[in-house]
ModelCIF file with pLDDT and N, C-alpha, C, O atoms, coordinates in Angstrom:
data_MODEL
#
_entry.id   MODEL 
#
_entity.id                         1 
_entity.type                       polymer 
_entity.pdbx_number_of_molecules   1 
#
_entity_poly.entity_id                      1 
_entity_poly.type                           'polypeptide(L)' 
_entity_poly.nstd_linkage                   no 
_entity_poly.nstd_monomer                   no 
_entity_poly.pdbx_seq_one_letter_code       
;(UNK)(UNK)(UNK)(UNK)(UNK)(UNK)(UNK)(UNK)(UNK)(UNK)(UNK)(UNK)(UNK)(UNK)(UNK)(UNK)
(UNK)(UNK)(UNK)(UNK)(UNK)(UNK)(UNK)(UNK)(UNK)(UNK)(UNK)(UNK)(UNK)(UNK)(UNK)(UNK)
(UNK)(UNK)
;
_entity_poly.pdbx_seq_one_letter_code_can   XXXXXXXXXXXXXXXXXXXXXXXXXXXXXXXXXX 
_entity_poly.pdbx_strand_id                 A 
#
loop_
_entity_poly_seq.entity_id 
_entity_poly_seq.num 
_entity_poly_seq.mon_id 
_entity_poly_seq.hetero 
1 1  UNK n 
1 2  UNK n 
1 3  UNK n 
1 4  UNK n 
1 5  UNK n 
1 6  UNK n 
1 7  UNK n 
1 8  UNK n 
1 9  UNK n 
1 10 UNK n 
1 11 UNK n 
1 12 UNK n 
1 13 UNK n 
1 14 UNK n 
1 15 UNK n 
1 16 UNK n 
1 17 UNK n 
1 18 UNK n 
1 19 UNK n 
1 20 UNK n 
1 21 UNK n 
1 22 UNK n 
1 23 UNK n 
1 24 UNK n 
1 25 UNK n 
1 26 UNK n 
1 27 UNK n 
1 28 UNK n 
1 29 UNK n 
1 30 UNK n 
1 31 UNK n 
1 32 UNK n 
1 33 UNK n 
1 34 UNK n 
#
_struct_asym.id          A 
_struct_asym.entity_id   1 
#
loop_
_ma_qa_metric.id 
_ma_qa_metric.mode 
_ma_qa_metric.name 
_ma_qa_metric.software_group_id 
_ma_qa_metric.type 
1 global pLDDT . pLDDT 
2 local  pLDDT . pLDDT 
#
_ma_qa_metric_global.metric_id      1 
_ma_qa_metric_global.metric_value   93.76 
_ma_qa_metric_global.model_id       1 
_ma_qa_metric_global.ordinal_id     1 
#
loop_
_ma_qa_metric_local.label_asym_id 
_ma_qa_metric_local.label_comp_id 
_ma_qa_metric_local.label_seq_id 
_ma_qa_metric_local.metric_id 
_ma_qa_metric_local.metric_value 
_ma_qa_metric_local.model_id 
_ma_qa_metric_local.ordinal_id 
A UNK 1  2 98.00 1 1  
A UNK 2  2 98.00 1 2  
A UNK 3  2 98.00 1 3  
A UNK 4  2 98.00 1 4  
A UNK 5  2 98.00 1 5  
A UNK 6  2 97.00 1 6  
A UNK 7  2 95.00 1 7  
A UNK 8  2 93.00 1 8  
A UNK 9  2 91.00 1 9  
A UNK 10 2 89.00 1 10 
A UNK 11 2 91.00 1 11 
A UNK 12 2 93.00 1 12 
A UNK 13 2 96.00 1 13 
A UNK 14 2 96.00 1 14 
A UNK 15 2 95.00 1 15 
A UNK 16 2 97.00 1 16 
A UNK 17 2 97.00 1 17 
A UNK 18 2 97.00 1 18 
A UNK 19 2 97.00 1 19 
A UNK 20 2 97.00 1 20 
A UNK 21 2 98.00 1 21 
A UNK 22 2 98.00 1 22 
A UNK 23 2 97.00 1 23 
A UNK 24 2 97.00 1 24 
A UNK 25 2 97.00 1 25 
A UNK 26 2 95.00 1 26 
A UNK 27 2 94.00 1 27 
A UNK 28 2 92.00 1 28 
A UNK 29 2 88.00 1 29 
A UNK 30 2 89.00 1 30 
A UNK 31 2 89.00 1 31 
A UNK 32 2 84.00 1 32 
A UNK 33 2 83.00 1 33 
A UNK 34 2 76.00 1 34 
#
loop_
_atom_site.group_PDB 
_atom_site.id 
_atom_site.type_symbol 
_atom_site.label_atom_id 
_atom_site.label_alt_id 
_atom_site.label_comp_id 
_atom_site.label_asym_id 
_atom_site.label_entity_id 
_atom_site.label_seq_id 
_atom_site.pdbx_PDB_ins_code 
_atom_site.Cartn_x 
_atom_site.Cartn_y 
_atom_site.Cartn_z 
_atom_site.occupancy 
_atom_site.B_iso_or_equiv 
_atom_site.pdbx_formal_charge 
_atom_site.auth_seq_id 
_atom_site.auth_comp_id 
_atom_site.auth_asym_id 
_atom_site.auth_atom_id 
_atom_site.pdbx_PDB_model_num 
ATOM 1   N N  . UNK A 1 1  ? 0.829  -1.214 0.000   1.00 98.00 ? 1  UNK A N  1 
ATOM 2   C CA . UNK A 1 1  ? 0.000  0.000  0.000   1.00 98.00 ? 1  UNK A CA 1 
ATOM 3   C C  . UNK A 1 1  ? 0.862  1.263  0.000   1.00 98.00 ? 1  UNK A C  1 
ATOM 4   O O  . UNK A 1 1  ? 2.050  1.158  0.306   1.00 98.00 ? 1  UNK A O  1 
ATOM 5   N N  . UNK A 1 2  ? 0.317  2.506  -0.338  1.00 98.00 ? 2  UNK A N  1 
ATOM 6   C CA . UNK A 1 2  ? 0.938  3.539  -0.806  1.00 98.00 ? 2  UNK A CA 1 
ATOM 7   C C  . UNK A 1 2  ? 0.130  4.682  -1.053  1.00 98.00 ? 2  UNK A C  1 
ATOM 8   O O  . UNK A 1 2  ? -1.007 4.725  -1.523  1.00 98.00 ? 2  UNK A O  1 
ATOM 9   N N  . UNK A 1 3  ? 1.043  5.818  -0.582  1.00 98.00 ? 3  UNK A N  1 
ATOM 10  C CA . UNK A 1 3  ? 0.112  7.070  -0.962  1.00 98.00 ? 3  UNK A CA 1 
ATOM 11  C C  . UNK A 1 3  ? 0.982  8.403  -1.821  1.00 98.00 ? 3  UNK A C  1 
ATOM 12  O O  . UNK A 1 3  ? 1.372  9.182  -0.952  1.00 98.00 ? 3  UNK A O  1 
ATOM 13  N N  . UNK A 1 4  ? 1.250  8.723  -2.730  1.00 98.00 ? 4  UNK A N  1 
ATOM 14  C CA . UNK A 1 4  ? 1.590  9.411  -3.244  1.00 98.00 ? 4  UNK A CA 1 
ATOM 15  C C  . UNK A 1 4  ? 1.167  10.793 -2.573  1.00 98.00 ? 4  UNK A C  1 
ATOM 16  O O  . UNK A 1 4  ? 0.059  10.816 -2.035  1.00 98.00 ? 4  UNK A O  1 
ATOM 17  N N  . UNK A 1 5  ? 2.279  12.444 -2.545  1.00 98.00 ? 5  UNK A N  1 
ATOM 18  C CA . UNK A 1 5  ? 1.164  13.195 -2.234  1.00 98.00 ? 5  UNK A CA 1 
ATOM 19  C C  . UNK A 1 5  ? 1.757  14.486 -3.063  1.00 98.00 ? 5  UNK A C  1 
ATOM 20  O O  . UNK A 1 5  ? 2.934  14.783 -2.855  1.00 98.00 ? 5  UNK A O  1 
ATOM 21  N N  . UNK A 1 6  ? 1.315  14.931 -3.597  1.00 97.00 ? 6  UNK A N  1 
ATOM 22  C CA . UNK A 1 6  ? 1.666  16.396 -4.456  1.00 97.00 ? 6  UNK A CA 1 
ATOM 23  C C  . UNK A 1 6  ? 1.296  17.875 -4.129  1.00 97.00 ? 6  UNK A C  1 
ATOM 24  O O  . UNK A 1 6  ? 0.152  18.054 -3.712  1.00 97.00 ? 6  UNK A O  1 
ATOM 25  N N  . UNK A 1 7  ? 1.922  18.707 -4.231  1.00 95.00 ? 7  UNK A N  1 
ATOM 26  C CA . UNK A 1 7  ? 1.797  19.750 -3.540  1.00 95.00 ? 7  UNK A CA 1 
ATOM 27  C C  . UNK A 1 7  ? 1.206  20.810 -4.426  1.00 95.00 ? 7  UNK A C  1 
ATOM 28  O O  . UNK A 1 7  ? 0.886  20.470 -5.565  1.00 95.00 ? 7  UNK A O  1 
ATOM 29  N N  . UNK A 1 8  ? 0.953  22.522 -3.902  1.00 93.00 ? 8  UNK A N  1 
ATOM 30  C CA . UNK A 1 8  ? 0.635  23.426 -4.411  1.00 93.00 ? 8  UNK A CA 1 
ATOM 31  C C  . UNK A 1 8  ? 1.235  24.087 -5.917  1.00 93.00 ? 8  UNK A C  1 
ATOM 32  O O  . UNK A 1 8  ? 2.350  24.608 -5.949  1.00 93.00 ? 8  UNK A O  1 
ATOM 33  N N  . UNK A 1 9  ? 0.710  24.033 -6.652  1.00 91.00 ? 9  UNK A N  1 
ATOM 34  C CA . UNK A 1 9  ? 1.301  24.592 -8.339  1.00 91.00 ? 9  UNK A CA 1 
ATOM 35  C C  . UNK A 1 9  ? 2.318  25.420 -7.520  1.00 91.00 ? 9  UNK A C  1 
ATOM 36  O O  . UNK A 1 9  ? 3.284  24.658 -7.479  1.00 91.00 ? 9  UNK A O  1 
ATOM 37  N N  . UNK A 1 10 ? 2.579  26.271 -7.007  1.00 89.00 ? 10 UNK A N  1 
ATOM 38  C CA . UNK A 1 10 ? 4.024  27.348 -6.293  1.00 89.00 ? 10 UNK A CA 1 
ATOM 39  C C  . UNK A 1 10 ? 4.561  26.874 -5.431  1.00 89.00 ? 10 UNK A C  1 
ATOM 40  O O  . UNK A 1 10 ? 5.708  26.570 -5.757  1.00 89.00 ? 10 UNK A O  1 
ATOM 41  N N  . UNK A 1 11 ? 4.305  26.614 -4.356  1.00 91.00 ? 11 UNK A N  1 
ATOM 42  C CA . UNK A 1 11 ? 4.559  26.283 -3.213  1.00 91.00 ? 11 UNK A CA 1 
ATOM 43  C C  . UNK A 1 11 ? 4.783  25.085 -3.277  1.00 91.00 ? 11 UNK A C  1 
ATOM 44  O O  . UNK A 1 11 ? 5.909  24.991 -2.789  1.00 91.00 ? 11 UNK A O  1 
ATOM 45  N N  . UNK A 1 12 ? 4.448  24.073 -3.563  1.00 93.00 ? 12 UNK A N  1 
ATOM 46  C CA . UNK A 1 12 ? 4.782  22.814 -3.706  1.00 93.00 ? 12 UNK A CA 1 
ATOM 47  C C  . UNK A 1 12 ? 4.473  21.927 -2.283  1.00 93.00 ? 12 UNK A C  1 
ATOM 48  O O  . UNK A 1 12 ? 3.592  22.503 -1.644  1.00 93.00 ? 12 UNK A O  1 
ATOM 49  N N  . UNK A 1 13 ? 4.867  20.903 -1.723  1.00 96.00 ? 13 UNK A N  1 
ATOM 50  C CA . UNK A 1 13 ? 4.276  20.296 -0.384  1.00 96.00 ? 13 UNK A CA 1 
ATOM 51  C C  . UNK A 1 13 ? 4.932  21.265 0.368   1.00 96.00 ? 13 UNK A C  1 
ATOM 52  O O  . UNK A 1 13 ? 6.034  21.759 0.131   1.00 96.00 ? 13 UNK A O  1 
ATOM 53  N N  . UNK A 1 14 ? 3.956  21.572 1.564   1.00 96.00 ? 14 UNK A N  1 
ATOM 54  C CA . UNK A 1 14 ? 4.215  22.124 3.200   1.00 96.00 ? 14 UNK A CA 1 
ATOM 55  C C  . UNK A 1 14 ? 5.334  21.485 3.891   1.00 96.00 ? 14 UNK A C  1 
ATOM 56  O O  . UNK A 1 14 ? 5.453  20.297 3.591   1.00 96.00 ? 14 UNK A O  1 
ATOM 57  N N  . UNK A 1 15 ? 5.742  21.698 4.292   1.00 95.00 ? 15 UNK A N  1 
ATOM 58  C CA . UNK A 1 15 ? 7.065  21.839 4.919   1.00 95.00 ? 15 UNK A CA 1 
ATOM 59  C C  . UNK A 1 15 ? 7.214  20.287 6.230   1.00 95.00 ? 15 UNK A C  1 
ATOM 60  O O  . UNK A 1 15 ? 7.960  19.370 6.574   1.00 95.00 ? 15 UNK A O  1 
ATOM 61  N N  . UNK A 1 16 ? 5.706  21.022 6.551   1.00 97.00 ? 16 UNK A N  1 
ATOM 62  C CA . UNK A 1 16 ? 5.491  19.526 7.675   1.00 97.00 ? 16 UNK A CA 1 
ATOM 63  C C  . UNK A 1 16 ? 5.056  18.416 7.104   1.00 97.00 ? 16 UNK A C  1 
ATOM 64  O O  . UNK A 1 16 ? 5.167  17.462 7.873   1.00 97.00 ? 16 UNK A O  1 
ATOM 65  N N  . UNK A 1 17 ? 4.593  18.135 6.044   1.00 97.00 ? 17 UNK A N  1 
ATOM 66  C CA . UNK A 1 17 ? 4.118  17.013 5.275   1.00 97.00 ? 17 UNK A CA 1 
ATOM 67  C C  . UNK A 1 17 ? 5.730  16.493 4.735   1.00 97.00 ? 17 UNK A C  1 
ATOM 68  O O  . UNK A 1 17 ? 6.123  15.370 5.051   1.00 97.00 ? 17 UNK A O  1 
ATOM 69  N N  . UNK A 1 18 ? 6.550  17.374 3.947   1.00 97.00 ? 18 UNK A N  1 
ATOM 70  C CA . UNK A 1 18 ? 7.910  17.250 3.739   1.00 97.00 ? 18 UNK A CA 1 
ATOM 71  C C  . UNK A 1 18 ? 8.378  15.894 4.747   1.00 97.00 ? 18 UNK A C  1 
ATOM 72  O O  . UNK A 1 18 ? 8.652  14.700 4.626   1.00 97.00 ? 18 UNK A O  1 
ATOM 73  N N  . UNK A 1 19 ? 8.259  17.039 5.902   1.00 97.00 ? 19 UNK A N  1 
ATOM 74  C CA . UNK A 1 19 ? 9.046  16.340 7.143   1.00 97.00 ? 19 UNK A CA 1 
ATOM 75  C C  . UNK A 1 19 ? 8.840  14.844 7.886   1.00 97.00 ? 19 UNK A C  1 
ATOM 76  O O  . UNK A 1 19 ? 9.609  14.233 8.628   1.00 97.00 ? 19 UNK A O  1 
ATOM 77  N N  . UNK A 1 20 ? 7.620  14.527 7.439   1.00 97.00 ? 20 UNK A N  1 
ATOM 78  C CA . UNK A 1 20 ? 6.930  13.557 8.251   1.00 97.00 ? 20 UNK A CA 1 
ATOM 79  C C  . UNK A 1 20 ? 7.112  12.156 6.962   1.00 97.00 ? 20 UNK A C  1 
ATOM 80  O O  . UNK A 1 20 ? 7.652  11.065 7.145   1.00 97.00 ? 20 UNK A O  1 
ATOM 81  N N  . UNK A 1 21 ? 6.613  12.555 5.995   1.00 98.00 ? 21 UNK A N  1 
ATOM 82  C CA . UNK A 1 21 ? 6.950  11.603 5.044   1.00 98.00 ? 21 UNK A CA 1 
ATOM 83  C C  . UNK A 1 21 ? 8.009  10.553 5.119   1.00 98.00 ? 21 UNK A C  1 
ATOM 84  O O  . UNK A 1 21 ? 9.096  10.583 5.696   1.00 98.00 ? 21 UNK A O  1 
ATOM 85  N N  . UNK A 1 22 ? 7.380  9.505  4.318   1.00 98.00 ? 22 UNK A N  1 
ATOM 86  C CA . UNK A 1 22 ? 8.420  8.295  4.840   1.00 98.00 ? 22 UNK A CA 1 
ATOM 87  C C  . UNK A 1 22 ? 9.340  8.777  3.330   1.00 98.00 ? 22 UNK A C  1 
ATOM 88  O O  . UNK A 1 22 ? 10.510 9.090  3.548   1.00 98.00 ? 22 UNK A O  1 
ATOM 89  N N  . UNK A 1 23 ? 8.932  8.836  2.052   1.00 97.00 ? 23 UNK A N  1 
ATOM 90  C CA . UNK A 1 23 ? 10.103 9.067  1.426   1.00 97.00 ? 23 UNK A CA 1 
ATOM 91  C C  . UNK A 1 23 ? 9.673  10.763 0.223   1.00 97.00 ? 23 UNK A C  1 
ATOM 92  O O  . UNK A 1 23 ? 8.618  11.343 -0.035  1.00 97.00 ? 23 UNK A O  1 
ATOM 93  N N  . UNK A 1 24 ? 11.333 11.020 -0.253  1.00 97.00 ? 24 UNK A N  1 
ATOM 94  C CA . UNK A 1 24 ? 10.702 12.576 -1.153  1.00 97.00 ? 24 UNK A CA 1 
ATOM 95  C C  . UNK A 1 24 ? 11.580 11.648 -2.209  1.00 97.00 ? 24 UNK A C  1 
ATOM 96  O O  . UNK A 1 24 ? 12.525 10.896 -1.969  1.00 97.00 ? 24 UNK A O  1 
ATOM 97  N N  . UNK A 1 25 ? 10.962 11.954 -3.403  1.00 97.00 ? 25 UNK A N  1 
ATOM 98  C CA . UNK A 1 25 ? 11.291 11.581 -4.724  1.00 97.00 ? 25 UNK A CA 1 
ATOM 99  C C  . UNK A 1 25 ? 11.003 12.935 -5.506  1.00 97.00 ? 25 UNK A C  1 
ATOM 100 O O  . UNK A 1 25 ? 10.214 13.875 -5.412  1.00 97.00 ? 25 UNK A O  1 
ATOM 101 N N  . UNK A 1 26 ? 12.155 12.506 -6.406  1.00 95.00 ? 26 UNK A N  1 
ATOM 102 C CA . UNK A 1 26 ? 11.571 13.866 -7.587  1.00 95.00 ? 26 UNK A CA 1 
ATOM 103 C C  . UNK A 1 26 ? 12.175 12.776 -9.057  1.00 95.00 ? 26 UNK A C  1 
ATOM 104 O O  . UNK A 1 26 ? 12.881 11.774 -9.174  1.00 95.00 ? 26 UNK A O  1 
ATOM 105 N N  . UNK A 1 27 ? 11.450 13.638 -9.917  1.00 94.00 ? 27 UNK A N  1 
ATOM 106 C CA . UNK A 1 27 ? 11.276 12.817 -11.687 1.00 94.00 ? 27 UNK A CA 1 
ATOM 107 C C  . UNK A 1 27 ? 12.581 13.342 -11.721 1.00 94.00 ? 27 UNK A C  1 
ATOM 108 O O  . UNK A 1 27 ? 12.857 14.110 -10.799 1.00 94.00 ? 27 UNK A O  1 
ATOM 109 N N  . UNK A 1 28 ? 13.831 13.014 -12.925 1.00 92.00 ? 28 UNK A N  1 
ATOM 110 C CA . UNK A 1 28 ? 14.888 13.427 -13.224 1.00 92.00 ? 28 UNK A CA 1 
ATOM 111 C C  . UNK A 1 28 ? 14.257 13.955 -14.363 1.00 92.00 ? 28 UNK A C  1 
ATOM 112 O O  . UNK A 1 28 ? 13.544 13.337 -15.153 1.00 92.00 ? 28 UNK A O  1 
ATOM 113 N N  . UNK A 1 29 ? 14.671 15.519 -14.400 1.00 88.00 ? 29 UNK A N  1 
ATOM 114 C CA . UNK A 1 29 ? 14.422 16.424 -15.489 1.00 88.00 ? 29 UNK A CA 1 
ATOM 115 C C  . UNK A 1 29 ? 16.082 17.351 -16.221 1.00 88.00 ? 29 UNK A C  1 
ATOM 116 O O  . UNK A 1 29 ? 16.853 18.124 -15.651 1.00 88.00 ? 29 UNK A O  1 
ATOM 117 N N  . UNK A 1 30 ? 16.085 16.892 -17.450 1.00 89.00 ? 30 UNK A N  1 
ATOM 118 C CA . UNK A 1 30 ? 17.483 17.307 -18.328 1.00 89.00 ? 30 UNK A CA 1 
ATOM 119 C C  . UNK A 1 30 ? 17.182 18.252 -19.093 1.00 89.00 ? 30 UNK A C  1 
ATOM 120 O O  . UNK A 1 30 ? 18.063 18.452 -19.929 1.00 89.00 ? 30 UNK A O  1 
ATOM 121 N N  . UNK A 1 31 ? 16.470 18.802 -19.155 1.00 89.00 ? 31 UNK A N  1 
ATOM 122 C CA . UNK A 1 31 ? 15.959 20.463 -20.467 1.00 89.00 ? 31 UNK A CA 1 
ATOM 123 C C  . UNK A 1 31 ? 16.184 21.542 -19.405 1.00 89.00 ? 31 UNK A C  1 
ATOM 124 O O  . UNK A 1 31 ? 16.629 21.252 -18.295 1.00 89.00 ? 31 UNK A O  1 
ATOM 125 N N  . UNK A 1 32 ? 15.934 22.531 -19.689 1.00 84.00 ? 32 UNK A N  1 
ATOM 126 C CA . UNK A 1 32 ? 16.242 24.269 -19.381 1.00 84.00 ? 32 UNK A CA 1 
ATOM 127 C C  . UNK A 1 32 ? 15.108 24.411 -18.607 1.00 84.00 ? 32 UNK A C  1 
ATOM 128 O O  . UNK A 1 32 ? 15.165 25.387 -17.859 1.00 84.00 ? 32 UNK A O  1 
ATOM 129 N N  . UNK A 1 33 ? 13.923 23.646 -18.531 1.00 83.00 ? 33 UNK A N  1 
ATOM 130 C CA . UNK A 1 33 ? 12.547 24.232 -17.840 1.00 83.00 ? 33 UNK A CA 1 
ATOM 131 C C  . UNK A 1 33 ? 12.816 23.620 -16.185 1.00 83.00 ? 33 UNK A C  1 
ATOM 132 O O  . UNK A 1 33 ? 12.924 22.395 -16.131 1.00 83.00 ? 33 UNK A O  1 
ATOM 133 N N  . UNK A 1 34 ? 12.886 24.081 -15.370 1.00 76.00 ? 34 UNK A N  1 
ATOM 134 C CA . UNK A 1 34 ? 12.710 24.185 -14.118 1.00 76.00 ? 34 UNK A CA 1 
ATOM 135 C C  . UNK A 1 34 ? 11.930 22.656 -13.206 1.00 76.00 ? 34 UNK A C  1 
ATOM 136 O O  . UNK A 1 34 ? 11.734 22.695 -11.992 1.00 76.00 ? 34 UNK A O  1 
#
C-alpha cells in the first residue's frame, strides 16, 4: 500500500508534510525548464 502526495502549483508540499513523510522523490528532469 501507498500514498503518493503532491503539492501546491508554487509552493509545492508544506514543509510539515515534507518532514513527516516516509520518502521525497523527484522525476529526473534534463531540459532548461525548471
Amino acid at each position: 500500500p501507498i500514498a503518493i502526495v503532491l503539492g501546491n502549483e508554487e509552493k509545492g508540499i508544506s514543509r510539515d508534510i515534507l518532514k513527516n513523510a516516509d520518502e521525497k522523490l523527484k522525476l529526473p528532469m534534463y531540459g532548461k525548464t525548471d
